[in-house]
Structures are given as C-alpha cells and as structure tokens.
Protein backbone atom coordinates (compact mmCIF):
# COMPACT_ATOMS: atom_id res chain seq x y z
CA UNK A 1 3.52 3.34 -19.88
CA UNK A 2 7.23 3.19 -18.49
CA UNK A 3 8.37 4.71 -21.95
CA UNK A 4 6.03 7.54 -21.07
CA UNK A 5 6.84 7.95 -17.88
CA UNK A 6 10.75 8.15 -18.79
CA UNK A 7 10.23 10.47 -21.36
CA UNK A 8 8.10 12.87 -18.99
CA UNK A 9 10.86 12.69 -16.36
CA UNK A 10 13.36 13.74 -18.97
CA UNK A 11 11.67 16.58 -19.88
CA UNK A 12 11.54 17.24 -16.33
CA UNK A 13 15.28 17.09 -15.94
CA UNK A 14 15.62 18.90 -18.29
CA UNK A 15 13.74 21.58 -17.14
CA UNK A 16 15.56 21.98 -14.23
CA UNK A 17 18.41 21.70 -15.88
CA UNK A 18 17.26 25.27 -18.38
CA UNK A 19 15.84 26.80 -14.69
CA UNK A 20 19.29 26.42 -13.05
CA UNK A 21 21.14 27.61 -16.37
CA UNK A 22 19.33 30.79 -16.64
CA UNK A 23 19.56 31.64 -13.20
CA UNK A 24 23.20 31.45 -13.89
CA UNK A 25 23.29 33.73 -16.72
CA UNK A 26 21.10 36.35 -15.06
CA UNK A 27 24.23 35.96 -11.79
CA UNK A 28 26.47 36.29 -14.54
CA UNK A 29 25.19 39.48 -16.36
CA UNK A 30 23.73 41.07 -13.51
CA UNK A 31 28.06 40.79 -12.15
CA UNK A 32 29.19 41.89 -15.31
CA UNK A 33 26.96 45.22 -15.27
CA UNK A 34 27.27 46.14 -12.39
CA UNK A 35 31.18 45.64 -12.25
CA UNK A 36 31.40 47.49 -15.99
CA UNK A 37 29.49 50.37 -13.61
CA UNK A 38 31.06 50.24 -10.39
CA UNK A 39 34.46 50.28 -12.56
CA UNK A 40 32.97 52.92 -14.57
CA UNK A 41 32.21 55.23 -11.94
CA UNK A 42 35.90 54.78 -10.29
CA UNK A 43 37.73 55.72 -13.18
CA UNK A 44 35.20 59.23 -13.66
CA UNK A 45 35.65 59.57 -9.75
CA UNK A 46 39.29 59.75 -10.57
CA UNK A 47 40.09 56.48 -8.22
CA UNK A 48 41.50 54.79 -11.15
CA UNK A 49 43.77 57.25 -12.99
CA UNK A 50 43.56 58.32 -16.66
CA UNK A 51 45.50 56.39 -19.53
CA UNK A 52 48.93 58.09 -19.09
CA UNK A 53 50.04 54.22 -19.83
CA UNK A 54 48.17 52.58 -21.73
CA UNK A 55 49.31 48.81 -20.25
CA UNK A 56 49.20 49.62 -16.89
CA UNK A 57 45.77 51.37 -17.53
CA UNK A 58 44.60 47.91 -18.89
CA UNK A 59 46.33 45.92 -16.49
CA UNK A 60 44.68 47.72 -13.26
CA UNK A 61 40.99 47.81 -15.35
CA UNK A 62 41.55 43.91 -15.59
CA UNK A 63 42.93 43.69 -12.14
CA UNK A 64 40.04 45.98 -10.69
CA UNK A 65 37.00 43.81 -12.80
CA UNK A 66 38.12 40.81 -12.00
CA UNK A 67 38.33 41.71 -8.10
CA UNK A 68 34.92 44.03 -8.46
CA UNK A 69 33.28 40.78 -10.17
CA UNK A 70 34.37 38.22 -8.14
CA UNK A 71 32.89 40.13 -4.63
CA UNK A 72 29.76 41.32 -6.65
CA UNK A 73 29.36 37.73 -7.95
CA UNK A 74 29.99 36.34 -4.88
CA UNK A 75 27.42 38.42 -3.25
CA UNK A 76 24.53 37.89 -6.17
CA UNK A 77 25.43 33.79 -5.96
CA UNK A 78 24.56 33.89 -2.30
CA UNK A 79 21.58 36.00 -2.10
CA UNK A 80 19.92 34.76 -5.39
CA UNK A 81 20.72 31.15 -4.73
CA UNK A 82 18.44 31.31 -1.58
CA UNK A 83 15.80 31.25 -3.99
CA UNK A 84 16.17 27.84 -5.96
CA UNK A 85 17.63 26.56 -2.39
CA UNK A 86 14.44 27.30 -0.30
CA UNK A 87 12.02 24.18 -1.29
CA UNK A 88 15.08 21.72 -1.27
CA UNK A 89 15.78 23.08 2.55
CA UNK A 90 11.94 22.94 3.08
CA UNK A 91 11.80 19.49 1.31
CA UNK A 92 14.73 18.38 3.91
CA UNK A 93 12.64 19.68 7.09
CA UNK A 94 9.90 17.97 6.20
CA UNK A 95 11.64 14.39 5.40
CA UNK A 96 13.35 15.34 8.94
CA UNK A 97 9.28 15.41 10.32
CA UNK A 98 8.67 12.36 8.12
CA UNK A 99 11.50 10.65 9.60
CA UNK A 100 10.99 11.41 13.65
CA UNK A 101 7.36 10.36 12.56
CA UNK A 102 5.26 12.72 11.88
CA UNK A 103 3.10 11.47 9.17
CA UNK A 104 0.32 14.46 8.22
CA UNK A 105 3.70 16.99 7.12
CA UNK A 106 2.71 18.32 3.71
CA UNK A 107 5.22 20.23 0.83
CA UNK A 108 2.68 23.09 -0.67
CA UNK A 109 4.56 24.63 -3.14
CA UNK A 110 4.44 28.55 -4.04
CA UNK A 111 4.98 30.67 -6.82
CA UNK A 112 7.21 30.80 -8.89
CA UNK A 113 8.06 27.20 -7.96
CA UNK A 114 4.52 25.98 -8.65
CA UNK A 115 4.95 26.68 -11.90
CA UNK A 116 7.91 24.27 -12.45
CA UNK A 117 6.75 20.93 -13.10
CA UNK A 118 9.83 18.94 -11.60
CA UNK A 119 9.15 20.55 -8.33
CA UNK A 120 5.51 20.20 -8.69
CA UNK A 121 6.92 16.20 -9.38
CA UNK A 122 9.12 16.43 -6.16
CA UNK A 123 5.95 17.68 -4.31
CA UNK A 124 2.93 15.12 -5.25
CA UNK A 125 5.59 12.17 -4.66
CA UNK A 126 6.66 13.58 -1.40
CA UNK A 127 3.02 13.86 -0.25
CA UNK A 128 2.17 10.53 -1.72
CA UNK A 129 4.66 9.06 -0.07
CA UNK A 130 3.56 11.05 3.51
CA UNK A 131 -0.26 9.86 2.91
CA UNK A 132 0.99 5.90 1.93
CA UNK A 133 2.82 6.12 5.44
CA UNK A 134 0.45 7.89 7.52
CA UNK A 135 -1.90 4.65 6.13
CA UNK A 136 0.40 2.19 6.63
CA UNK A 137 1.01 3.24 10.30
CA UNK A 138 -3.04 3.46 10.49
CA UNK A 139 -2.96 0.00 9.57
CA UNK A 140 -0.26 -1.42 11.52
CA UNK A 141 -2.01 0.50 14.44
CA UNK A 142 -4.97 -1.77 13.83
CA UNK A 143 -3.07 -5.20 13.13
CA UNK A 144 -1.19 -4.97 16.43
CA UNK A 145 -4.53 -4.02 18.47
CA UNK A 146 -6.80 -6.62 16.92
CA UNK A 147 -4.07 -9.25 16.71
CA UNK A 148 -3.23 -8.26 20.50
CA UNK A 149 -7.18 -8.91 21.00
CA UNK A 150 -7.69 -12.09 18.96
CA UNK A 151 -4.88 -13.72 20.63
CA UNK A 152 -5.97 -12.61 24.41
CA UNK A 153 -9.43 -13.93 23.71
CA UNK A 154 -8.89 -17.48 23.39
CA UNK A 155 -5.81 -17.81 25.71
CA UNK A 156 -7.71 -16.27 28.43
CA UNK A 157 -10.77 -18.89 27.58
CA UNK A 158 -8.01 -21.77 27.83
CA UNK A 159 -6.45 -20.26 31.04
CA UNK A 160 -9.93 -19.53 32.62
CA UNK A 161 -11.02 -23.44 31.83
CA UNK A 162 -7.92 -24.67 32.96
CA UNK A 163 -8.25 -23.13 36.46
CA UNK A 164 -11.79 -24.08 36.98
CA UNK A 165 -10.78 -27.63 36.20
CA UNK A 166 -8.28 -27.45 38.66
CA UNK A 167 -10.03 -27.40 41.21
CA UNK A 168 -11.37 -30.30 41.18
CA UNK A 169 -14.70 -30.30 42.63
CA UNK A 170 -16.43 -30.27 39.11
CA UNK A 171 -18.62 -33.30 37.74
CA UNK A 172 -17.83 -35.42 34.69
CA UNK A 173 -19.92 -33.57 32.43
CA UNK A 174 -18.51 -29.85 33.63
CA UNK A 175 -15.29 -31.72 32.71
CA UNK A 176 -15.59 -33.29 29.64
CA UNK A 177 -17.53 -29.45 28.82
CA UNK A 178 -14.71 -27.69 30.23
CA UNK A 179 -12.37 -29.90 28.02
CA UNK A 180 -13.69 -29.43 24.95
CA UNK A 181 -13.90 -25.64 25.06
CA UNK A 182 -10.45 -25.95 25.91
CA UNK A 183 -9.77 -27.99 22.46
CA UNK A 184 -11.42 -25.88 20.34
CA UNK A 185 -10.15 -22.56 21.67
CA UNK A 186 -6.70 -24.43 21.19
CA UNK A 187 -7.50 -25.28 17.71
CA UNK A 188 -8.38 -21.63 17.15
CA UNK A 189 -5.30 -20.40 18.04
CA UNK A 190 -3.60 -23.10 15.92
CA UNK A 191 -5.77 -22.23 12.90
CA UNK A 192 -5.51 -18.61 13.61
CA UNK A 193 -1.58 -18.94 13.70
CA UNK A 194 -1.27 -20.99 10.03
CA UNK A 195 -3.79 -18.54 8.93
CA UNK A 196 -0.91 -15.96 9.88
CA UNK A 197 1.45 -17.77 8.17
CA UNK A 198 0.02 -18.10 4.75
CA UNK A 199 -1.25 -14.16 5.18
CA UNK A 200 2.65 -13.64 5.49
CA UNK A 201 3.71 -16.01 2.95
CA UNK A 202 1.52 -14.22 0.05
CA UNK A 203 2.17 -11.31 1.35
CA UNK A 204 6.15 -11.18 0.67
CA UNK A 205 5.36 -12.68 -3.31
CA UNK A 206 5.71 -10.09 -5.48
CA UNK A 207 5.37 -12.77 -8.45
CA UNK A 208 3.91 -16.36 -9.29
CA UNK A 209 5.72 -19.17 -9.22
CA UNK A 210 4.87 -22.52 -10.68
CA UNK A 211 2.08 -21.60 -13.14
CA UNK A 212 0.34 -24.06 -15.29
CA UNK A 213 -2.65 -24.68 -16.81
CA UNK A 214 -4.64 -27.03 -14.76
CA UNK A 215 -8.71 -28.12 -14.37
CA UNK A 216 -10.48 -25.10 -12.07
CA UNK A 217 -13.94 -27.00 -11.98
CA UNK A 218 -12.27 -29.85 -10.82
CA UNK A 219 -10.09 -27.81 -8.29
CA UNK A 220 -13.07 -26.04 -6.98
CA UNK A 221 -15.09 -29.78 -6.37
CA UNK A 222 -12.11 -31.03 -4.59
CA UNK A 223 -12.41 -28.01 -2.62
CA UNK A 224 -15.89 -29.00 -1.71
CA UNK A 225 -14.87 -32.21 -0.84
CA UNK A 226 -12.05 -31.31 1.57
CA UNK A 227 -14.48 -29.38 3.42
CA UNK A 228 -17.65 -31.99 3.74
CA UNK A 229 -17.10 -32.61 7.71
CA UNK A 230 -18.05 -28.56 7.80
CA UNK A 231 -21.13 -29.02 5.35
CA UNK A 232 -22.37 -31.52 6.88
CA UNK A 233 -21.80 -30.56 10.88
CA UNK A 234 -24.41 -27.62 9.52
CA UNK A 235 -26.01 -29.42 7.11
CA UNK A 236 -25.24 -26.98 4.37
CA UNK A 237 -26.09 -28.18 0.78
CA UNK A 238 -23.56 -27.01 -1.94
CA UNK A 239 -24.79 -26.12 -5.02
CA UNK A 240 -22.32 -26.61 -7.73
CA UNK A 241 -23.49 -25.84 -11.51
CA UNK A 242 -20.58 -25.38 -14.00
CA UNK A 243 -19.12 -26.63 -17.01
CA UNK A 244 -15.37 -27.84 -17.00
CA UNK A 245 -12.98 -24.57 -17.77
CA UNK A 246 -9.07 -24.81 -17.46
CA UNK A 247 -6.85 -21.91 -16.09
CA UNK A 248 -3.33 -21.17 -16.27
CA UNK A 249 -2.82 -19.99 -13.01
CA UNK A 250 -1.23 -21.11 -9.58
CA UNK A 251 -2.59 -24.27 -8.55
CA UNK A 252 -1.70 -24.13 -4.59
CA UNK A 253 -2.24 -20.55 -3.92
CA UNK A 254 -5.87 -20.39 -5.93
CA UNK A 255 -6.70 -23.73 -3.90
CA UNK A 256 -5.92 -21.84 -1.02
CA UNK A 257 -8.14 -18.68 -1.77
CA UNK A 258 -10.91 -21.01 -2.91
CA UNK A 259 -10.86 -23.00 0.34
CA UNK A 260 -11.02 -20.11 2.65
CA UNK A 261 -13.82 -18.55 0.35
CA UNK A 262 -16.38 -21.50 0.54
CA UNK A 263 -15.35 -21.81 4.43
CA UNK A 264 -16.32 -18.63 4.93
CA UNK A 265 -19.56 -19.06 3.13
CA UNK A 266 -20.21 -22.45 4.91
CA UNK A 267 -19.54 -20.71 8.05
CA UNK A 268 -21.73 -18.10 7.83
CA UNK A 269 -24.94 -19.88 6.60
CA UNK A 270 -27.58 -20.71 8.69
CA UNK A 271 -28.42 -23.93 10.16
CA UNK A 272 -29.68 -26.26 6.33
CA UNK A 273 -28.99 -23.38 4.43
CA UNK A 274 -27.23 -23.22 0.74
CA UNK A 275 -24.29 -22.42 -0.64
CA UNK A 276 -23.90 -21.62 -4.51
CA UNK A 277 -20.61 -21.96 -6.19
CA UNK A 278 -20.89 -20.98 -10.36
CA UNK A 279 -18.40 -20.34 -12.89
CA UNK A 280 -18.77 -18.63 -16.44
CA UNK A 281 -16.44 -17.22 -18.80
CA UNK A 282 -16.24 -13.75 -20.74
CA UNK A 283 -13.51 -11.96 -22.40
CA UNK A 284 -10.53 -14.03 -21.84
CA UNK A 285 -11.61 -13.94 -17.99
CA UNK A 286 -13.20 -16.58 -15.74
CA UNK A 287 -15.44 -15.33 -12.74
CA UNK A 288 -16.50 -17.55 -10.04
CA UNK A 289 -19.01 -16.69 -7.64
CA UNK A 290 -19.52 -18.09 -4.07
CA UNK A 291 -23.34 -17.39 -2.40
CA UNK A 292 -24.85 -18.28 1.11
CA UNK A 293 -27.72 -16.98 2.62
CA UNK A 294 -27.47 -15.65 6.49
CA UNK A 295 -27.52 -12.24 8.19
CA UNK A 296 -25.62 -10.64 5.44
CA UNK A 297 -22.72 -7.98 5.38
CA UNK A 298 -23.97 -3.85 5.79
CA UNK A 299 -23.21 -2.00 2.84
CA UNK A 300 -20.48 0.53 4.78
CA UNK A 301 -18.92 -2.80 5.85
CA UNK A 302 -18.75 -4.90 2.21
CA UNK A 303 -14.93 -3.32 1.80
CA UNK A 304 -13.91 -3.87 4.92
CA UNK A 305 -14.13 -7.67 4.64
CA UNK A 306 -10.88 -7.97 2.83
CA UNK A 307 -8.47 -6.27 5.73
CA UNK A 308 -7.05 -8.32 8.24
CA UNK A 309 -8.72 -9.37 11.38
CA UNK A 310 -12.01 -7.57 10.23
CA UNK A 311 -15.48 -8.97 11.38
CA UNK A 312 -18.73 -7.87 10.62
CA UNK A 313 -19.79 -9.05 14.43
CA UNK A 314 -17.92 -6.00 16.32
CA UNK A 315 -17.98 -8.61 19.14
CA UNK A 316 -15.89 -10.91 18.06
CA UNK A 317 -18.18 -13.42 19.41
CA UNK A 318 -18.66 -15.72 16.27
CA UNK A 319 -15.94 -18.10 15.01
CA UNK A 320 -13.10 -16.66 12.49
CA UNK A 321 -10.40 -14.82 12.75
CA UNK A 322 -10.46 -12.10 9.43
CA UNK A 323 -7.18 -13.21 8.41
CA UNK A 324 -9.15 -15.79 5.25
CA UNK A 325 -10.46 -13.13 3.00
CA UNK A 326 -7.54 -11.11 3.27
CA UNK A 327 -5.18 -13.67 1.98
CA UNK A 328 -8.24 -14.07 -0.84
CA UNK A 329 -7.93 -10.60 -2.05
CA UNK A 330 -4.07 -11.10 -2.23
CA UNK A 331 -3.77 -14.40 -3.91
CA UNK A 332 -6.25 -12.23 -6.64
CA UNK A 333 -4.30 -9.62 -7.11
CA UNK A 334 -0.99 -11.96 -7.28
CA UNK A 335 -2.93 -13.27 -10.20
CA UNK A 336 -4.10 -10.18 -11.98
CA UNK A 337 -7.53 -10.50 -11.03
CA UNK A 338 -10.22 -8.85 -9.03
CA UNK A 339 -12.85 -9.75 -5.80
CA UNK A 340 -15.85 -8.33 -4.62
CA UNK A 341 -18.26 -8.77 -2.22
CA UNK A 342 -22.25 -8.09 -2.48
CA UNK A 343 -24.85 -8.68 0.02
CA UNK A 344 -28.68 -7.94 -0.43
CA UNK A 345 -31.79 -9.72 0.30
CA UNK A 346 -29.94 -11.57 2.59
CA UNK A 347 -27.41 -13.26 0.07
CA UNK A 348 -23.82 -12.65 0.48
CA UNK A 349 -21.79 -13.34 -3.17
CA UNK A 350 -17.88 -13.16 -3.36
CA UNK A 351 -17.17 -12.59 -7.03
CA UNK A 352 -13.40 -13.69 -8.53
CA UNK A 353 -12.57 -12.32 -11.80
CA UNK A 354 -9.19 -14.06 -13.06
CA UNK A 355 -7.48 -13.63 -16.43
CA UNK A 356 -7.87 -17.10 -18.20
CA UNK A 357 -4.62 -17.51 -19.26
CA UNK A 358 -1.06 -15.85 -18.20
CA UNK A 359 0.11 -13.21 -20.90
C-alpha cells in the first residue's frame, strides 16, 4: 500500500513538474515570436536601418531582441504566471481561515486545474484535513462541556451534604445518610479521575508494548473474580462457558478493557439478573462476547457508547461516568481488533474481535 501510494505521488510530481515545463515553453515561444515580429516590423518601419554594415546590422538586431525579449518576456512571465499562482494564493487564504479558526473553509477547484491530479491531491487533503478539524473541535467542544458537567455534579452533591451537616441540628441517621452520600460521591470523583487517567494513558500509545502470549480464559475468570463484591451487591449471576484459548496480546491493557466491559454489564443489569461472558475462535481471530439483560441501548444510540462521557440516560442520573467503553474501543484498536455493541429483546452484547496472534 505505501509502495502504491509513493509511486502515485511520483507520478503526481511529476506531473506538475511537465505542467510547469510547458507553461515555460509556451512563455518562451510566445517571447520569441513576438520579438522576431516586433523586430520585424522595426526594421520594415525603417527604425532599424538597412544592412549598410553588415556587423553593426547584427550587432543592433542582437542588441534590439535581446532588449524586445527580455520586456516581452517579462511581461508574458507576469501575466501568465497568475494562472498556475491562483490556487496556491487561494490554498494560502484558506490555511490563513483554517488557522484563525475557521473550520467549514473548503478549496473547490476549477477548470483547467481540476483536471490536474496533484492539485486535485492538494485539494481532497486540504479538505480532509478542514473536516478532521472541524470534528476534532466538535469533539473537544463536547469533552470540555460534559467533563465540566460530570465534575460539577458530584462536587456540588459533596458541598451541598457538607453544609447541611454543618449545621448541626440533624439526627444520627440524617448523618450517617448524609455521610455516606458524601463517600460515594467522593469515590466517584476518584474513580472518575483514574478513569481519566488510563483514557489518557491509551490514548497517547501509538504501539504495544510488552506483548506475550498469555491464558485469555483464565484472564477473563480472574476478571470475574476481581469484581465479585459488584456481582454479588446485585446479585448478578455470571455465566461463563468457554474452552481455554491463549492470545498474544497485551496482558495489562486487555485486563483493563475486559474489566470495564463486564462492569459495565454488571452495572447495568437488573436486580438477579445474568451476565454472559463466551469466547470462540474463527480465522486466526478470537471474539468474546459480554451479555446482560436490562433496559437496553436505542439503536441511534449503539455508536455512541464508545465516545467519552456518553450515557444512554440523558440525565446523568445513573452511576458511570462514559469514560470505560471508550478506553475499550481504544485498547481494541491498539490491538488490531474490532468492538461492537447490539441490543434487542432487551439484551445488550459487546462483541471483541482480536487477532489471535501478533503478525
């Protein structure tokens, strides 16, 4: 694919490189005719005089081209010029817009330039490059005003508590209530804070580090197993049915995707409800799958799960911060793999698709 893309941007060059020649050969015959005329037309006019002396004759015709050429040239260069020069000064205004932040500026290229692949090239990566910006800003837009709102919430809980138990005049049991909502808002803000931190940490790898082949059943139990005091505060039964399969992958980032995944799904299943975890193999690739029953995700909503700070409840009002399945979805893709999420007849299934082994 790179070979292919360096021999296509060759060609390209080299394009440009024919465009820019022949536009200098058309300057330079279009200054050679129409000095050979203009000189032409002086010496019939009788401004150059007849060939009484043959070397001074050729002296002055040199004399009179070469001055005749160099204005005419001169002239052609700067009006022709404006041609080839127009989308590079329209490319520069718009990186000027792009710059002072104006994301929607577009290049639309005309004819004859529209024609030329290289600036056709110029143009799609210019607008690319506009639409991936205009995105990003749409999504750093979004980060600062639901990280803004997920850190308010629970701080103004905590300060809200803290004044009513100030006062004094509350009983033990509005106390040890008041307390305790205290704690756990506290603990949110700790967990939503180390959930920040490992969002950031994946984020900046652009490769895997410390890969080996290790057991990903056995992994996935001890997942389970770190996680019991949240199975059984809901009394959630896990369903685990899988063989033993071995992956050569990342041990500590997977273990961190697979803990927030089966978190998630503990947290969102009802009250004795059931969460599946299977494993199977096809291809080279292992998929795991992680169901729980509950309210379920709307379909407009199942790609939305992935970005940061998401939640399906627009209220905000359940526990979790969104940050979980967006370091997920990374730690995936660090991998080579590929998530999903399905919900219908009220089962929600996460599906991980990871190359077995590391090519």
């Amino acid at each position: 694919m790179n070979v292919s893309r360096d021999k296509r941007t060759r060609s390209n060059r080299l394009s440009l490189l024919v465009f820019f020649a022949l536009l200098v050969f058309v300057i330079l015959v279009l200054t050679l005719g129409l000095s050979a005329l203009i000189l032409w037309l002086l010496i019939h006019t009788g401004v150059i005089s007849s060939y009484s002396d043959l070397s001074t004759s050729l002296m002055s015709v040199v004399l009179y081209m070469s001055l005749i050429s160099l204005l005419i040239g001169t002239g052609l260069a700067f009006a022709i010029s404006n041609i080839p020069l127009k989308p590079v000064n329209n490319i520069i205004n718009k990186l000027d817009s792009l710059a002072a932040g104006d994301f929607d500026v577009r290049i639309k290229l005309k004819k004859p330039f529209s024609n030329v692949s290289m600036a056709v090239d110029i143009a799609d990566s210019f607008n690319k490059m506009a639409e991936e910006l205009s995105q990003t800003e749409l999504l750093r837009s979004d980060f600062i005003n639901n990280f803004s709102h997920e850190f308010k919430t629970p701080i103004v809980s905590i300060a809200g508590f803290a004044k009513l138990l100030k006062r004094g005049d509350l009983t033990p049991e509005q106390q040890r209530q008041y307390i305790d909502v205290i704690e756990e808002e506290s603990l949110r803000l700790a967990d939503m804070a180390t959930n920040m931190m490992n969002l950031t940490r994946v984020e900046n790898r652009q490769m895997l580090s410390d890969v080996h082949k290790y057991n990903l059943s056995e992994q996935i139990r001890s997942c389970v197993l770190l996680l019991a005091g949240k199975w059984e505060s809901k009394r959630v039964e896990p369903d685990l049915d899988f063989d033993e399969y071995e992956i050569d992958a990342c041990e500590e980032l997977l273990k961190q995707a697979w803990i927030n995944l089966i978190d998630n799904a503990v947290k969102f299943s009802p009250e004795g409800g059931k969460v599946s975890i299977r494993i199977s193999r096809d291809a080279g690739k292992l998929t795991v799958t992680v169901s729980n029953g509950g309210r379920g995700i709307r379909p407009e909503n199942l790609t939305k799960v992935f970005d940061r700070f998401y939640q399906e409840d627009e209220s905000h009002a359940g526990k979790g911060n969104g940050i979980g399945l967006a370091i997920v979805q990374k730690v995936v893709k660090l991998h080579g793999g590929d998530v999903k999420a399905r919900s219908d007849n009220g089962i929600t299934t996460f599906t991980v698709t990871l190359p077995e082994d590391r090519q």
